[in-house]
N, C-alpha and C. Protein backbone atom coordinates (compact mmCIF):
# COMPACT_ATOMS: atom_id res chain seq x y z
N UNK A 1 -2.30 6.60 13.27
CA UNK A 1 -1.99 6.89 11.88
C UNK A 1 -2.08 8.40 11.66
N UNK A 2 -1.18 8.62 10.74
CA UNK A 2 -1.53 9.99 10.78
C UNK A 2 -0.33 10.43 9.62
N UNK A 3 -0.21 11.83 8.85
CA UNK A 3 0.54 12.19 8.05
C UNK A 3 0.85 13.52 8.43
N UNK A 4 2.30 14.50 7.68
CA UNK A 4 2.14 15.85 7.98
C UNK A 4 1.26 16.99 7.71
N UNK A 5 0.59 16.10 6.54
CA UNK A 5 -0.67 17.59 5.80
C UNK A 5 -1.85 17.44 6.71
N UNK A 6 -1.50 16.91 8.08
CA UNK A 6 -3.02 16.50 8.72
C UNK A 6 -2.36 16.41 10.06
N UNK A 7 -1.63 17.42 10.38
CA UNK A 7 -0.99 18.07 11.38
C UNK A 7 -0.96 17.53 13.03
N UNK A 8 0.15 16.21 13.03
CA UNK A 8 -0.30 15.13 11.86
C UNK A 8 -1.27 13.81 12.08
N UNK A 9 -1.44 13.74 13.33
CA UNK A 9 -2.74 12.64 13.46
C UNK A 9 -4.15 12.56 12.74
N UNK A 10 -4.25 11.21 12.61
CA UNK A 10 -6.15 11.33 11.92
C UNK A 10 -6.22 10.15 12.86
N UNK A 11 -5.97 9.08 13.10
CA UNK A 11 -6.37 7.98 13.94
C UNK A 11 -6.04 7.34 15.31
N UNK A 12 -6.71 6.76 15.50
CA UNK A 12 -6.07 6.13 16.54
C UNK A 12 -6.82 4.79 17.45
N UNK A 13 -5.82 3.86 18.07
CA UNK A 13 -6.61 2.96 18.11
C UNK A 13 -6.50 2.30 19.97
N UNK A 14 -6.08 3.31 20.62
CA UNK A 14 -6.11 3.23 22.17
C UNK A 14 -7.18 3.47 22.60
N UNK A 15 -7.25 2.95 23.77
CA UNK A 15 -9.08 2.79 24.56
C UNK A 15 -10.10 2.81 23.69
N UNK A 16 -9.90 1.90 22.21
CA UNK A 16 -11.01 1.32 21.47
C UNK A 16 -10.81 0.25 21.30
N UNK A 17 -10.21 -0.70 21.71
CA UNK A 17 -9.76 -2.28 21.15
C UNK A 17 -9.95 -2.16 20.10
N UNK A 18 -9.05 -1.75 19.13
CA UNK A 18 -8.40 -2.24 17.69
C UNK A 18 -7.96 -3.48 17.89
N UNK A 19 -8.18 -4.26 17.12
CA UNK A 19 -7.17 -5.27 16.38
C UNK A 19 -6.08 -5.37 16.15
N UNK A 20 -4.94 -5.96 16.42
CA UNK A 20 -3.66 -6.23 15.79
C UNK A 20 -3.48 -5.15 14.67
N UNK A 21 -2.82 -4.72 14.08
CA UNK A 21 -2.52 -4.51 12.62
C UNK A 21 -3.42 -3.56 12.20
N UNK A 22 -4.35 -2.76 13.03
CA UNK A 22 -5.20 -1.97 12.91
C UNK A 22 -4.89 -0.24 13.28
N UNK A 23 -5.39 0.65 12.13
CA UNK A 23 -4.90 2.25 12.75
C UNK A 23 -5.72 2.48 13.68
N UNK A 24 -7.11 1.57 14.07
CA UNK A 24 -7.90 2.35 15.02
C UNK A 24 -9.13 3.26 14.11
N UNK A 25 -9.76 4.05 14.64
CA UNK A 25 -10.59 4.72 14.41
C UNK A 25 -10.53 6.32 14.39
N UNK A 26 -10.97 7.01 13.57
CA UNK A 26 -10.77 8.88 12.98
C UNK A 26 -10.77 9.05 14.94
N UNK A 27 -9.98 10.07 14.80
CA UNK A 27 -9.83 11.02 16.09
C UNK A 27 -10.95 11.74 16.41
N UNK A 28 -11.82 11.91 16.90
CA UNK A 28 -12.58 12.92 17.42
C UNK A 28 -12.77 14.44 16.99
N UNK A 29 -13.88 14.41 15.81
CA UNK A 29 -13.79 15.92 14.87
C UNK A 29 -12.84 15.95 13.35
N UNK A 30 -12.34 14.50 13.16
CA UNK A 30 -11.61 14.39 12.38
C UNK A 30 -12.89 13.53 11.20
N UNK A 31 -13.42 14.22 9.79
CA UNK A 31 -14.00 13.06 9.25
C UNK A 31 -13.19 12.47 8.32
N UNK A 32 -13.70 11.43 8.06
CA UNK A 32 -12.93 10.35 7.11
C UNK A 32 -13.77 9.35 6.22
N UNK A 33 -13.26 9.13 4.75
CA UNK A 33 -13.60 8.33 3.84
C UNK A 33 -12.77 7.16 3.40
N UNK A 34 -13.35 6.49 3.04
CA UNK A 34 -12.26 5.54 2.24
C UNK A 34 -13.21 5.76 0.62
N UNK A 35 -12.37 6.00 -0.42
CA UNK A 35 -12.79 6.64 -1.63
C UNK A 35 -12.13 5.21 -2.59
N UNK A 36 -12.89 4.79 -3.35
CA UNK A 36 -12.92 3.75 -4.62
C UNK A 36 -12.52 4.20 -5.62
N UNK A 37 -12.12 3.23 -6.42
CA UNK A 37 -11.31 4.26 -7.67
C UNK A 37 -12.33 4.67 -8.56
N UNK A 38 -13.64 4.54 -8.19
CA UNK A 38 -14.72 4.99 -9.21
C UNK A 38 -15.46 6.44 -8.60
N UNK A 39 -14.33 7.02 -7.25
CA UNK A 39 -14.71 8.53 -6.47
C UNK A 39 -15.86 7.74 -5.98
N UNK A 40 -16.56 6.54 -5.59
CA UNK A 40 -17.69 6.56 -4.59
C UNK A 40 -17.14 6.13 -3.04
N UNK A 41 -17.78 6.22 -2.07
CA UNK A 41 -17.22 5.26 -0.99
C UNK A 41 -17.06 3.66 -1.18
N UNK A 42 -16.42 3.55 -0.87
CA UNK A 42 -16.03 1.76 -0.40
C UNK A 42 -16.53 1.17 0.59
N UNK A 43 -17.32 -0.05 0.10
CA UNK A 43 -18.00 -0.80 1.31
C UNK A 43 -17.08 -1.59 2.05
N UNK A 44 -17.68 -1.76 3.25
CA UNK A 44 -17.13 -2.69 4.17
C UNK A 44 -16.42 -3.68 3.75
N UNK A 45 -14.97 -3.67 4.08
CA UNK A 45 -13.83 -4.91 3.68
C UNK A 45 -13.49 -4.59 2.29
N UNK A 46 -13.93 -3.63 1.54
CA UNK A 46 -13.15 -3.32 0.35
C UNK A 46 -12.65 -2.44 0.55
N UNK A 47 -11.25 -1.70 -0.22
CA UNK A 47 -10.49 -1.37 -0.28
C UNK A 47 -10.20 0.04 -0.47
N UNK A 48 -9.97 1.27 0.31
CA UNK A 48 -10.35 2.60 -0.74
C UNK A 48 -9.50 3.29 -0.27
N UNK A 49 -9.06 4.44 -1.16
CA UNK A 49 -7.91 5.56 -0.56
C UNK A 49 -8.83 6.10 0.60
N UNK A 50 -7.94 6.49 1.93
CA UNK A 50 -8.11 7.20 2.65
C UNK A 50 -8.35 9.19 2.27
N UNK A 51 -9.37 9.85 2.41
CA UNK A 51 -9.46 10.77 2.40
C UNK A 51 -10.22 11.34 3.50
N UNK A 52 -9.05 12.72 4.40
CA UNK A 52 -9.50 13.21 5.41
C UNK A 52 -10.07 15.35 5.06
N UNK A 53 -10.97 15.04 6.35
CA UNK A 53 -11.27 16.55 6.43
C UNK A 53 -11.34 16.68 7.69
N UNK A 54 -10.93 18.06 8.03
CA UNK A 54 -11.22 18.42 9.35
C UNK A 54 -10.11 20.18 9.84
N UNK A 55 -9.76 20.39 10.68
CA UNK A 55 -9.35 21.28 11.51
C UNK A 55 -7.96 21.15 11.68
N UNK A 56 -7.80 19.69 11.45
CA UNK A 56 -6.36 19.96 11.66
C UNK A 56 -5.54 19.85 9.72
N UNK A 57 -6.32 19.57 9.06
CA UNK A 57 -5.99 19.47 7.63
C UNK A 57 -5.23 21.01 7.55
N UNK A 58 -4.18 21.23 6.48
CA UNK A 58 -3.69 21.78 5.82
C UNK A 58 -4.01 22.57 5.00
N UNK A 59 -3.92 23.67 4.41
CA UNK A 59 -4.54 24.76 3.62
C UNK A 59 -4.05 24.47 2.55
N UNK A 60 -2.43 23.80 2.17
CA UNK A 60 -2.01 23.63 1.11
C UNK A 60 -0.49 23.62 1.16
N UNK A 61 0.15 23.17 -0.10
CA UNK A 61 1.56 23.38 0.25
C UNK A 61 1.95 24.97 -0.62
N UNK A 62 3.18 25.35 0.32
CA UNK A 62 3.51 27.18 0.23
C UNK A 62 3.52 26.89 -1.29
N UNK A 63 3.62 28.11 -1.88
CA UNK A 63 3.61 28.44 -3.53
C UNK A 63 3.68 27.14 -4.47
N UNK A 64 3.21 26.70 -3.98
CA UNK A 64 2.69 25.32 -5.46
C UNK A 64 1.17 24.73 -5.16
N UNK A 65 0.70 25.82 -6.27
CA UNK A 65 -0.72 25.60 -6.17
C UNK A 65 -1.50 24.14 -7.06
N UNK A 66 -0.09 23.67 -7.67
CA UNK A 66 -0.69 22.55 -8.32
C UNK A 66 -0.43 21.34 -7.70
N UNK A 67 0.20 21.25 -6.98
CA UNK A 67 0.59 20.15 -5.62
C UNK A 67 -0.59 20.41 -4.68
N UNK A 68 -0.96 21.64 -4.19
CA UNK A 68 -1.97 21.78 -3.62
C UNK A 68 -3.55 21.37 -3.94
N UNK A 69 -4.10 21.51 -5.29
CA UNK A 69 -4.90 21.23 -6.13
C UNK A 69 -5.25 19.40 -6.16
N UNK A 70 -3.30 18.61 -6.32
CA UNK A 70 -3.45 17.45 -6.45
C UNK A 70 -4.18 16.79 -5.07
N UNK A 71 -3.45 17.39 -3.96
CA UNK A 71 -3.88 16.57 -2.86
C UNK A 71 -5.02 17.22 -1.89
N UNK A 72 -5.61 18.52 -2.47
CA UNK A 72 -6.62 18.62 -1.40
C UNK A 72 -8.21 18.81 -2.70
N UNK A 73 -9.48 18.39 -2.76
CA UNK A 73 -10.56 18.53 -3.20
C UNK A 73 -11.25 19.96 -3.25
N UNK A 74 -12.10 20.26 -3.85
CA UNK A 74 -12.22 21.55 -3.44
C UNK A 74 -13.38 21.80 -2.26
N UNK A 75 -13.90 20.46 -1.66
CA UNK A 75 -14.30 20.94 -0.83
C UNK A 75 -13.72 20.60 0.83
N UNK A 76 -12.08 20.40 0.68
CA UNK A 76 -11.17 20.31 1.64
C UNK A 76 -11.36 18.85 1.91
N UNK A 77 -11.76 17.79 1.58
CA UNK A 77 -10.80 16.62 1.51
C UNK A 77 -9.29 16.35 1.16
N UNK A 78 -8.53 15.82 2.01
CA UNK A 78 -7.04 15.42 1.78
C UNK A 78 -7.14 14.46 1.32
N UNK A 79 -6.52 14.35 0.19
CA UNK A 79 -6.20 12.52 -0.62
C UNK A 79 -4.80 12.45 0.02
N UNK A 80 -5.09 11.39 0.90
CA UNK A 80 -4.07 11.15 1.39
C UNK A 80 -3.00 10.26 0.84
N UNK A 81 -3.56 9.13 -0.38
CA UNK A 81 -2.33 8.62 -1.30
C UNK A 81 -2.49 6.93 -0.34
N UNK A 82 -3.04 6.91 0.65
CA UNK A 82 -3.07 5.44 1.77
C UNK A 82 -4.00 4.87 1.14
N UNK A 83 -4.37 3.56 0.84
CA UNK A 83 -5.41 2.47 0.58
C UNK A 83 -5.33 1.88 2.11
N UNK A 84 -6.69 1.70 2.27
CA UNK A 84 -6.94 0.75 3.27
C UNK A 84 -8.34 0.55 3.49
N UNK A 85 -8.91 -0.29 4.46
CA UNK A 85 -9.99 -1.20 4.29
C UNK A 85 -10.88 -0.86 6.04
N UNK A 86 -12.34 -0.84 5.93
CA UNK A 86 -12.91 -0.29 7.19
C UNK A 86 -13.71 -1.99 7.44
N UNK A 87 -13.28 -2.28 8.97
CA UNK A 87 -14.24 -3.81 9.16
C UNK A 87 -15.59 -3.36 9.75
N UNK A 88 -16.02 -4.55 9.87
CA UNK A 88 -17.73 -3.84 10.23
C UNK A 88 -17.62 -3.20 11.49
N UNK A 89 -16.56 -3.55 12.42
CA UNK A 89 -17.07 -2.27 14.22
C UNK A 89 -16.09 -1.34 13.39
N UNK A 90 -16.34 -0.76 12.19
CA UNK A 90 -15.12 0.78 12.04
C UNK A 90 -13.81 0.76 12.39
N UNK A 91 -13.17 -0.47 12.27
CA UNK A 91 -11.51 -0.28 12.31
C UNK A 91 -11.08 -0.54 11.15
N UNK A 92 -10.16 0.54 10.79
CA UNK A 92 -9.29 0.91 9.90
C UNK A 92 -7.80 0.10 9.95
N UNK A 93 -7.56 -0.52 8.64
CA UNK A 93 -6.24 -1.13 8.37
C UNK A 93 -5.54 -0.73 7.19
N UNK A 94 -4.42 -0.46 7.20
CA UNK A 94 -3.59 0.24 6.02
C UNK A 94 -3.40 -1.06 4.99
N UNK A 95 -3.84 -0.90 3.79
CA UNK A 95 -3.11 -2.23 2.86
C UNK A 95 -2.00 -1.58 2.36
N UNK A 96 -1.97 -0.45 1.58
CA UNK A 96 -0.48 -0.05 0.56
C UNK A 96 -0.55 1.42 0.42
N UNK A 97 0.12 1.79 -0.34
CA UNK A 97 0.33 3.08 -1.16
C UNK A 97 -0.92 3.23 -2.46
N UNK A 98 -1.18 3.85 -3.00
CA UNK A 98 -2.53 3.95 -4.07
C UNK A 98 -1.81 4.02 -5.33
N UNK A 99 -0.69 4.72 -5.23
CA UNK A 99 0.50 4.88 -6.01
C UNK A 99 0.86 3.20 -6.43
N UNK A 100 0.96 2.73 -5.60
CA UNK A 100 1.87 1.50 -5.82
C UNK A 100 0.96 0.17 -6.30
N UNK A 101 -0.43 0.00 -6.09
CA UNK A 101 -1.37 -1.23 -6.14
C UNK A 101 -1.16 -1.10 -7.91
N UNK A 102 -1.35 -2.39 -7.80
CA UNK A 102 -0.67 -3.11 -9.02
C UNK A 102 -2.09 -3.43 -9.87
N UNK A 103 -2.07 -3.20 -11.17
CA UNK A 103 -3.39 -3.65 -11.85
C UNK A 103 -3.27 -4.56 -12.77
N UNK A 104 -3.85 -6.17 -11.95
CA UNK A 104 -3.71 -6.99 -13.51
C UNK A 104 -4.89 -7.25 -14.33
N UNK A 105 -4.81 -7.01 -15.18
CA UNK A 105 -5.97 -7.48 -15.92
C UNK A 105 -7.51 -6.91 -15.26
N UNK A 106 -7.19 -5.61 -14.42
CA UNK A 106 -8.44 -4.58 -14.11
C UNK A 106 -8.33 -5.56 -12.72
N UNK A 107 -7.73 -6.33 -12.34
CA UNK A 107 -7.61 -6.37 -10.77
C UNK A 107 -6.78 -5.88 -9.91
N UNK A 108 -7.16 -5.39 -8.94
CA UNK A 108 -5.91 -4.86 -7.91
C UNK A 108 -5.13 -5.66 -7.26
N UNK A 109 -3.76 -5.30 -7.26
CA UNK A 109 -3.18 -6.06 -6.48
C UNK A 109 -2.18 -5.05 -5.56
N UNK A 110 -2.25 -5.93 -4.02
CA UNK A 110 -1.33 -4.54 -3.51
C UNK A 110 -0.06 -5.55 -3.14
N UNK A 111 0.93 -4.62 -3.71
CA UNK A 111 2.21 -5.20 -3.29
C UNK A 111 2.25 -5.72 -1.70
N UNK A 112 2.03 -5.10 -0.63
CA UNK A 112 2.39 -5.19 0.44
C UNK A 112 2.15 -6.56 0.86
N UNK A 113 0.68 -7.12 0.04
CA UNK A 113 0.11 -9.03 0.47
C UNK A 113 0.63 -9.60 -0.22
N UNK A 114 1.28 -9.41 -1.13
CA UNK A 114 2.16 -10.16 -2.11
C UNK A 114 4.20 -10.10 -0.98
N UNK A 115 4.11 -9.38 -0.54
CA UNK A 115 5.44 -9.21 0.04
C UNK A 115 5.28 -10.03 0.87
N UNK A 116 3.80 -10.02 2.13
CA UNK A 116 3.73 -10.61 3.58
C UNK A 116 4.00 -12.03 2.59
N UNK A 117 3.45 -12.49 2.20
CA UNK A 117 3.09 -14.36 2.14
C UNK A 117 4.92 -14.50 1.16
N UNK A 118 5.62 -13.83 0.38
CA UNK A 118 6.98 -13.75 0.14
C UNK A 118 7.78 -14.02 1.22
N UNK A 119 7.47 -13.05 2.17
CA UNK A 119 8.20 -13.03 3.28
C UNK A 119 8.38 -14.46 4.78
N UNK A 120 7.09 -14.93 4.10
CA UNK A 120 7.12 -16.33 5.06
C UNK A 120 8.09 -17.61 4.33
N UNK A 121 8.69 -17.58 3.13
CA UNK A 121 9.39 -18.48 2.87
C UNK A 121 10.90 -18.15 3.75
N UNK A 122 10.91 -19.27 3.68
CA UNK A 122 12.33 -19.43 4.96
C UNK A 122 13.58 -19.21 3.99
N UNK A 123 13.60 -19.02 2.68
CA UNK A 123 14.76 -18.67 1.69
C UNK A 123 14.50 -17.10 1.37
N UNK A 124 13.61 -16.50 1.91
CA UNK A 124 13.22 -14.64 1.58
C UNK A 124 14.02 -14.05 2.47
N UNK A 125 14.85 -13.30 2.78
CA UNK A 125 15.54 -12.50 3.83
C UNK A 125 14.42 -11.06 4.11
N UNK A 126 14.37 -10.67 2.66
CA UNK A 126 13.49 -9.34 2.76
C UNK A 126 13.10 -9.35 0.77
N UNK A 127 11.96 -8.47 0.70
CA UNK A 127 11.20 -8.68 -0.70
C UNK A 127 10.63 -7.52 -0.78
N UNK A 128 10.83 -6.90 -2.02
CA UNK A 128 9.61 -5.73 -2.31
C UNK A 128 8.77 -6.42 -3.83
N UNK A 129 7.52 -6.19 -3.74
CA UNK A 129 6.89 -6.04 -4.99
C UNK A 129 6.24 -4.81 -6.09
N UNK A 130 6.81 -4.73 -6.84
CA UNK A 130 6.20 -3.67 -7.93
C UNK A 130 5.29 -4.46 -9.12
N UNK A 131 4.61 -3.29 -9.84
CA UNK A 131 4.30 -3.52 -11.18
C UNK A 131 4.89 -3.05 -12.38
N UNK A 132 5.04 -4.10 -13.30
CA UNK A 132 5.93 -3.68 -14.50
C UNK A 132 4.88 -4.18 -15.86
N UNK A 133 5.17 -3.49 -16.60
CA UNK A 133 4.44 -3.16 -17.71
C UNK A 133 4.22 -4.82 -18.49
N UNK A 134 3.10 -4.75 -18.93
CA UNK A 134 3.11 -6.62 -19.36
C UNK A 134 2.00 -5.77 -20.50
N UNK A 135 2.52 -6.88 -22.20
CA UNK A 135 1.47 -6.62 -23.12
C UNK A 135 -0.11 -7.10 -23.15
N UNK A 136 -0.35 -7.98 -21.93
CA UNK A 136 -1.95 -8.50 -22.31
C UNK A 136 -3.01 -7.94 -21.26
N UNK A 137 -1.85 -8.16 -19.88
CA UNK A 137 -2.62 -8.05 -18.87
C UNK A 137 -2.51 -6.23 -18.20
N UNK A 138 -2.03 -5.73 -18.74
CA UNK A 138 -1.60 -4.36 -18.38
C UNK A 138 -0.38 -3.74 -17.65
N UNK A 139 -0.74 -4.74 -16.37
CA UNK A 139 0.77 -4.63 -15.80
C UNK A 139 0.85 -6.50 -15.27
N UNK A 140 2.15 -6.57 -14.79
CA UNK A 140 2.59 -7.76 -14.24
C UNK A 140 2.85 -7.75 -12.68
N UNK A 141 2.90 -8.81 -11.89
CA UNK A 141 3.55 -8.60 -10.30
C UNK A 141 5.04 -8.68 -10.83
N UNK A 142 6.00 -8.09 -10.09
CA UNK A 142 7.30 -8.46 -10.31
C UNK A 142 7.90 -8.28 -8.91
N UNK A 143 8.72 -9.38 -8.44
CA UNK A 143 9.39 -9.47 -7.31
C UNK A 143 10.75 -9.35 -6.91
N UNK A 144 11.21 -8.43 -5.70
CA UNK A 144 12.92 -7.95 -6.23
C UNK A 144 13.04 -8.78 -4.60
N UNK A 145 13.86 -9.94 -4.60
CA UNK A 145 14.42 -10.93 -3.05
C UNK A 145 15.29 -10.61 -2.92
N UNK A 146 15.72 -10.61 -1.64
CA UNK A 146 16.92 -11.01 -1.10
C UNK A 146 16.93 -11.82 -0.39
N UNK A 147 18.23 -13.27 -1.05
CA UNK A 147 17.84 -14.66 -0.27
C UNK A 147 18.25 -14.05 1.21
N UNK A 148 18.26 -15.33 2.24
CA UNK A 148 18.27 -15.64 3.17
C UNK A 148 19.42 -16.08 3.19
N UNK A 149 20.77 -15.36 4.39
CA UNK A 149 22.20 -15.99 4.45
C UNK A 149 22.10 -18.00 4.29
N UNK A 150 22.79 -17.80 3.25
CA UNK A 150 23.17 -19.09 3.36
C UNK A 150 21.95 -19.93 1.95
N UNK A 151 20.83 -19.18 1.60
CA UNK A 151 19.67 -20.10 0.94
C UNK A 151 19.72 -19.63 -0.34
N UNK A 152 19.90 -20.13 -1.28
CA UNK A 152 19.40 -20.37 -2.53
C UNK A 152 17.96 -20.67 -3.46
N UNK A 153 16.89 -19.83 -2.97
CA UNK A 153 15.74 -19.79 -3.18
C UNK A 153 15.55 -20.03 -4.97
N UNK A 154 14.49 -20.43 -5.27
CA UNK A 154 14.03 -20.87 -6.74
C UNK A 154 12.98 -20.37 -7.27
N UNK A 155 13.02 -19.54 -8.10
CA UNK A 155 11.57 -19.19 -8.63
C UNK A 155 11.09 -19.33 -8.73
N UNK A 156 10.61 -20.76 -9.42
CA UNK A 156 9.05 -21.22 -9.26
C UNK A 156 8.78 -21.64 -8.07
N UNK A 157 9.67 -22.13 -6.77
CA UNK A 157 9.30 -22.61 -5.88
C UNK A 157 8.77 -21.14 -5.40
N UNK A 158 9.51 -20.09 -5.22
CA UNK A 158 8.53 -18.93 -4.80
C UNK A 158 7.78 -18.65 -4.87
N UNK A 159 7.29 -18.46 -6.68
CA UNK A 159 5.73 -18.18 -7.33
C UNK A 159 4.81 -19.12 -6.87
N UNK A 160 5.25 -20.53 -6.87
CA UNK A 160 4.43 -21.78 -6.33
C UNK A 160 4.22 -21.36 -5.04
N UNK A 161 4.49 -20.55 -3.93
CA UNK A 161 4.60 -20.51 -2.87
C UNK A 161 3.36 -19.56 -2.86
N UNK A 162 3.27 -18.08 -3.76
CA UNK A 162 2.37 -17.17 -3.39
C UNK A 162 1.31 -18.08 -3.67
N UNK A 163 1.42 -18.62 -4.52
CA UNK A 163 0.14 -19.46 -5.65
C UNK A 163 -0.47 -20.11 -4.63
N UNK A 164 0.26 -20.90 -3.66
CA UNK A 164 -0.79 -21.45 -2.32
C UNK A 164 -1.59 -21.00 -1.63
N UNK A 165 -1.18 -19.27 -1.25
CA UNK A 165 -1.99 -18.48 -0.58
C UNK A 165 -2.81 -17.27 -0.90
N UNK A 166 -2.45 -17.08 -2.09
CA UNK A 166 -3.09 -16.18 -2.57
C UNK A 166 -3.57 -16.50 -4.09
N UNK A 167 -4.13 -15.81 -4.65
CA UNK A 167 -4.72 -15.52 -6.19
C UNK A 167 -4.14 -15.49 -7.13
N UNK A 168 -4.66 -16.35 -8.14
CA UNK A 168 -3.28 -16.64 -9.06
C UNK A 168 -3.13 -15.52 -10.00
N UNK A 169 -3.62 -14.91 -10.61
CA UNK A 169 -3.28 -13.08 -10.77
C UNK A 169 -1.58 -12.62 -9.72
N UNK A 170 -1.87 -12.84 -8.40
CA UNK A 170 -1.54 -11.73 -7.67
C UNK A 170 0.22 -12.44 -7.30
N UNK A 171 0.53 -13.95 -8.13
CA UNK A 171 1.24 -14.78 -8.08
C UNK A 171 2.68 -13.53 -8.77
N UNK A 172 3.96 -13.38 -8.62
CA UNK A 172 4.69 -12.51 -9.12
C UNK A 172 4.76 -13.51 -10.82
N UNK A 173 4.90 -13.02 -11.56
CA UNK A 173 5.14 -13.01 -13.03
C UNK A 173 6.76 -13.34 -13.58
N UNK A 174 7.43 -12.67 -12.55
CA UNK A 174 8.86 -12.73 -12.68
C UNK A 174 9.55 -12.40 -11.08
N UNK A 175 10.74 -12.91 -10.42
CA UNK A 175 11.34 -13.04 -9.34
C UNK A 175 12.42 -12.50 -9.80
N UNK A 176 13.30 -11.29 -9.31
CA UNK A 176 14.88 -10.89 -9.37
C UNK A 176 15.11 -11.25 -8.15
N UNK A 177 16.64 -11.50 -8.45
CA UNK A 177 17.41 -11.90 -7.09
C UNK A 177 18.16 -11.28 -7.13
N UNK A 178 18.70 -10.01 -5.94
CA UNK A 178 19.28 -9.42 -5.45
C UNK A 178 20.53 -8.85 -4.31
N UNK A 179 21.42 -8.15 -4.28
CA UNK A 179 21.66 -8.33 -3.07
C UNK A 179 21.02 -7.45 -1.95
N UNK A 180 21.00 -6.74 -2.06
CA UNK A 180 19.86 -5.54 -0.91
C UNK A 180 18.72 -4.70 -2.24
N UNK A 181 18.21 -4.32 -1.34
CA UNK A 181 17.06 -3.27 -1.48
C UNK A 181 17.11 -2.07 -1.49
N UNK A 182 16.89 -1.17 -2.19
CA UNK A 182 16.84 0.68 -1.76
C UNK A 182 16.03 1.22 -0.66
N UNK A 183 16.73 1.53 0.10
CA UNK A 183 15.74 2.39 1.50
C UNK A 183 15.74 3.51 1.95
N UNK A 184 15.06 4.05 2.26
CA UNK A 184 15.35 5.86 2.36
C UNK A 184 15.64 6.03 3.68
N UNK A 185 15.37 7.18 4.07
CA UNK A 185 16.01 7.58 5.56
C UNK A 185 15.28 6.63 6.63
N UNK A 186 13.96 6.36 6.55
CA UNK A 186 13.49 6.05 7.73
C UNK A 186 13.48 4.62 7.32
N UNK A 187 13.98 3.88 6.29
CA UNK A 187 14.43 2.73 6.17
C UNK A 187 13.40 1.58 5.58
N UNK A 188 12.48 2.54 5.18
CA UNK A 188 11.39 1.96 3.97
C UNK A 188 11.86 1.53 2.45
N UNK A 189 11.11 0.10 2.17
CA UNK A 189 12.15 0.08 0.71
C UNK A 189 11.69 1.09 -0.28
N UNK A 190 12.18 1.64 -0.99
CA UNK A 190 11.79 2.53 -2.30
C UNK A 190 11.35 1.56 -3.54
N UNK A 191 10.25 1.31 -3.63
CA UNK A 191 9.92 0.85 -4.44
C UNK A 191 9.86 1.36 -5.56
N UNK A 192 9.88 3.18 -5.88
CA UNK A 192 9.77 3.73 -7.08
C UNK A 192 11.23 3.82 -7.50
N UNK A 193 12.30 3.15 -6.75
CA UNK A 193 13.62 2.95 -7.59
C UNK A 193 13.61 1.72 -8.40
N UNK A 194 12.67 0.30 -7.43
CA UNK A 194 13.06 -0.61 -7.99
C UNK A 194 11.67 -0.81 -9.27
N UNK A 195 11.55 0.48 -9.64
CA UNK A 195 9.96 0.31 -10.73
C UNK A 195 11.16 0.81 -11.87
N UNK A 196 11.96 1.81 -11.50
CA UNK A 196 12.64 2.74 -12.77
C UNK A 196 14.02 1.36 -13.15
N UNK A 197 14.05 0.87 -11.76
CA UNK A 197 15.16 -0.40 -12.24
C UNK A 197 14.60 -1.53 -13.13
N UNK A 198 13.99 -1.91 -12.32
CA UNK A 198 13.17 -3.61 -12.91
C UNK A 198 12.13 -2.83 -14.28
């Protein structure tokens, strides 16, 4: 794992047996937090932005000192903008963007576990999830599909679908059906198109 303001590795998970689905563990001289949205650390199996320090961190970006300000602390922590979760032997797993976790009703929800268990219906081709503005609960899940050649997927059978595996909060609120998705160069969906769309 790793980003460009952190030139660019922070992790890694060779000759440590990581787990599946795991970044591995800080590089050697590299320190690292996972930060709660209340600025304390995050315990074990909960959830916290990644924030790094070290040698290979970044001084800042050229003449924008307020971009610089946003993403580095003043005592050289990088907010790196990643949520993810530390298990008890110290391996690190990415859940989402920090940007993107969805808040219902003061719970988090991260799009990305709402997409995986989407993505196991045999009528999903591909799925992004955002949050959209809802009057009680703060925000809502909202889901943008694209069926599966040939399938005609159903909304409640979908919502009924997260509802099996996950938390009924974290269930989408509303399903669009689509024909593709927005993706940028390296072929990630843009979810901050389908927030300004939906």
């Amino acid at each position: 794992y790793g980003l460009t303001e952190a030139s660019p590795a922070v992790t890694s998970g060779l000759g440590h047996g990581a787990p599946d689905g795991s970044i591995g563990v800080p590089l050697p001289g590299v320190e690292m937090r996972l930060v709660d949205k209340t600025g304390e650390d995050a315990l074990v199996g909960d959830p916290g932005e990644i924030w790094v320090r070290g040698p290979n961190v970044f001084p800042g970006y050229w003449n924008d000192p307020e971009a610089t300000a946003a993403a580095l602390t003043p005592d050289g922590w990088l907010r790196t903008g990643d949520v993810a979760v530390v298990d008890d032997d110290g391996f690190l797993s990415i859940v989402d963007r920090a940007k993107d976790v969805i808040i219902v009703s003061g719970f988090n929800v991260f799009p990305a576990e709402v997409e995986e268990v989407l993505g196991t219906h045999p009528a999903v081709k591909e799925v992004a999830v955002v949050g959209v503005p809802h009057p009680s609960s703060g925000e809502a899940v909202k889901a943008f599909v694209v069926p599966a050649p040939g399938a005609h997927p159903d909304e409640a059978e979908l919502i009924a679908h997260v509802g099996r595996h996950l938390a009924r909060y974290k269930s989408p609120a509303t399903i669009e059906f689509v024909d593709r998705l927005p993706h940028g160069d390296t072929g990630k969906v843009l979810r901050r198109a389908l927030r300004q769309d939906g």
